[in-house]
C-alpha atoms as a PDB file:
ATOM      1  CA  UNK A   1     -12.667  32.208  -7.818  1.00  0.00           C
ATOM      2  CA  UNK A   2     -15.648  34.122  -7.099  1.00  0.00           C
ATOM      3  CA  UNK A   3     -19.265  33.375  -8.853  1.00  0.00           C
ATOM      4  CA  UNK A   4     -20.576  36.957  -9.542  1.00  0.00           C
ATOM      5  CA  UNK A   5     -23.968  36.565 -10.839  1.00  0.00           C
ATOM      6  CA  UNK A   6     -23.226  34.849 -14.989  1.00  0.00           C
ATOM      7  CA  UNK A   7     -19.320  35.817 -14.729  1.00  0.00           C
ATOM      8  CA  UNK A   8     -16.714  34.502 -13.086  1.00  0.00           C
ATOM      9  CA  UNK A   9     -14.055  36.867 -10.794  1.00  0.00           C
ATOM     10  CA  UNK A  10     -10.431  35.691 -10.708  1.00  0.00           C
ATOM     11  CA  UNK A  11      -9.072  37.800  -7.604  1.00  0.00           C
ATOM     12  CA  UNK A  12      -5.035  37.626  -7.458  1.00  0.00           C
ATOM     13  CA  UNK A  13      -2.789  38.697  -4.873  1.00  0.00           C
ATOM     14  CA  UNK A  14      -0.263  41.526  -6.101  1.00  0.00           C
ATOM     15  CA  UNK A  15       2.764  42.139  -4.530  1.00  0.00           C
ATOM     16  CA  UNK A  16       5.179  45.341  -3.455  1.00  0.00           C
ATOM     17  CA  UNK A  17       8.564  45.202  -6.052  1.00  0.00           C
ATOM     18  CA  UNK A  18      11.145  47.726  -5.248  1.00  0.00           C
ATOM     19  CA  UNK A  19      13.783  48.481  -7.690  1.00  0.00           C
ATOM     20  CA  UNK A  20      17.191  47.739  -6.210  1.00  0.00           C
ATOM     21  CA  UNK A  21      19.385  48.179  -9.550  1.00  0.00           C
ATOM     22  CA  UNK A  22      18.153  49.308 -13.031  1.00  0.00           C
ATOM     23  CA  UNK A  23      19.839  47.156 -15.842  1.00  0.00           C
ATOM     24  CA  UNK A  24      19.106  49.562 -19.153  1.00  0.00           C
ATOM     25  CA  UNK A  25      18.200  53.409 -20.430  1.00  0.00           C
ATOM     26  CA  UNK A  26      14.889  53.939 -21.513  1.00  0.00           C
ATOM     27  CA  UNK A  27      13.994  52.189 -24.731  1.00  0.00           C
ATOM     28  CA  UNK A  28      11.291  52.532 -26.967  1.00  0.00           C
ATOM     29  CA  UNK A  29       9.477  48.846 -27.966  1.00  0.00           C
ATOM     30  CA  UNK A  30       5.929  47.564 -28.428  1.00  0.00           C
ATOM     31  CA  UNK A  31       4.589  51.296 -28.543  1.00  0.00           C
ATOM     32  CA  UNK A  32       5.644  51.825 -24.877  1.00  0.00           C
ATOM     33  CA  UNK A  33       8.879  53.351 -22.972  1.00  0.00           C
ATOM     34  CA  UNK A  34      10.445  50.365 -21.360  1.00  0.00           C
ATOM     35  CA  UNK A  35      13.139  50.047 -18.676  1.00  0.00           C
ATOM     36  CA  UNK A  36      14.477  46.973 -17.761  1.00  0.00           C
ATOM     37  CA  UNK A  37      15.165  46.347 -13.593  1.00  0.00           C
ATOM     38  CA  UNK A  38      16.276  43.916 -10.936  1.00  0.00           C
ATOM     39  CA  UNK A  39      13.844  44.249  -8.186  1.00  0.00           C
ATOM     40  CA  UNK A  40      13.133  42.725  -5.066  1.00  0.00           C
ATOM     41  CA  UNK A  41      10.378  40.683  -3.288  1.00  0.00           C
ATOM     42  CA  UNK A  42      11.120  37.177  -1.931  1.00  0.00           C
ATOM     43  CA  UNK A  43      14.402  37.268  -4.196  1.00  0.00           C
ATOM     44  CA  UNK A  44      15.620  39.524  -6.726  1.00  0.00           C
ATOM     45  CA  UNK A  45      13.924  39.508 -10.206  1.00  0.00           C
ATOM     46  CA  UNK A  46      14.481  40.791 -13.495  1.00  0.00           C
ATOM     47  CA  UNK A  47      11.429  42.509 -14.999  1.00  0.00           C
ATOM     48  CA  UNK A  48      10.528  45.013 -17.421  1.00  0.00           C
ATOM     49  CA  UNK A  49       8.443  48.067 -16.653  1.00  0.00           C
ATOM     50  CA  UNK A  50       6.093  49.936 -19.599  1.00  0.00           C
ATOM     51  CA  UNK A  51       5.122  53.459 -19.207  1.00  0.00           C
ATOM     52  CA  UNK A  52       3.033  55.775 -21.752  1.00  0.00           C
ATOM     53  CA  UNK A  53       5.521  58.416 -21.859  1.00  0.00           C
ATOM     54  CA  UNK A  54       9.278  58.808 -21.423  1.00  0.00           C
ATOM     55  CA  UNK A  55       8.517  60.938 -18.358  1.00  0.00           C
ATOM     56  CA  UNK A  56       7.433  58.467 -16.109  1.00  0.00           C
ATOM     57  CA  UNK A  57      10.056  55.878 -17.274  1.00  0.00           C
ATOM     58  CA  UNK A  58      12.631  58.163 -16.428  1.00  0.00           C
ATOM     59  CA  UNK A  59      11.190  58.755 -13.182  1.00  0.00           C
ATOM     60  CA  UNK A  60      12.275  54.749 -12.323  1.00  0.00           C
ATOM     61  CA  UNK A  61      14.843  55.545  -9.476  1.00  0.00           C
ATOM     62  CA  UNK A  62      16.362  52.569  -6.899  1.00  0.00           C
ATOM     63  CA  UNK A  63      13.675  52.212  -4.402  1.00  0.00           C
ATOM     64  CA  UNK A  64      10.679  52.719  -6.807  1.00  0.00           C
ATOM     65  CA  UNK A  65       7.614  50.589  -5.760  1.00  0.00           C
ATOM     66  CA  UNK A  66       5.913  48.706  -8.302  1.00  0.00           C
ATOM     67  CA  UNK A  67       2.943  46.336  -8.035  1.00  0.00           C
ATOM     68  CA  UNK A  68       3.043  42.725  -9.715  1.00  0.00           C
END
């Protein structure tokens, strides 16, 4: 942690995800498009991705970089 004058700044390392296989179609849940994904970095993980729009979820192909 970082002291920044009266607040305190967490700073967290994010890492490169690339989609390898993608698990579901777009869905529609907690007011956001959502695609669920197995992606890799240091193993293969299951996550969900949220987008705005149904656009950009379908724009999720196998190799799509993501930051977590």
């Amino acid at each position: 942690m970082l002291y920044d004058g009266f607040k305190l700044k967490i700073i967290m390392n994010l890492l490169d995800h690339y989609v390898k296989e993608i698990i579901s179609k777009p869905y529609f849940k907690y007011d956001k498009w959502c695609i669920d994904v197995m992606a890799e970095c240091y193993g293969r993980w299951k996550h969900t991705l949220m987008f705005k729009t149904k656009e950009e979820c379908l724009n999720v192909k196998i190799d799509y970089m993501f930051l977590a």
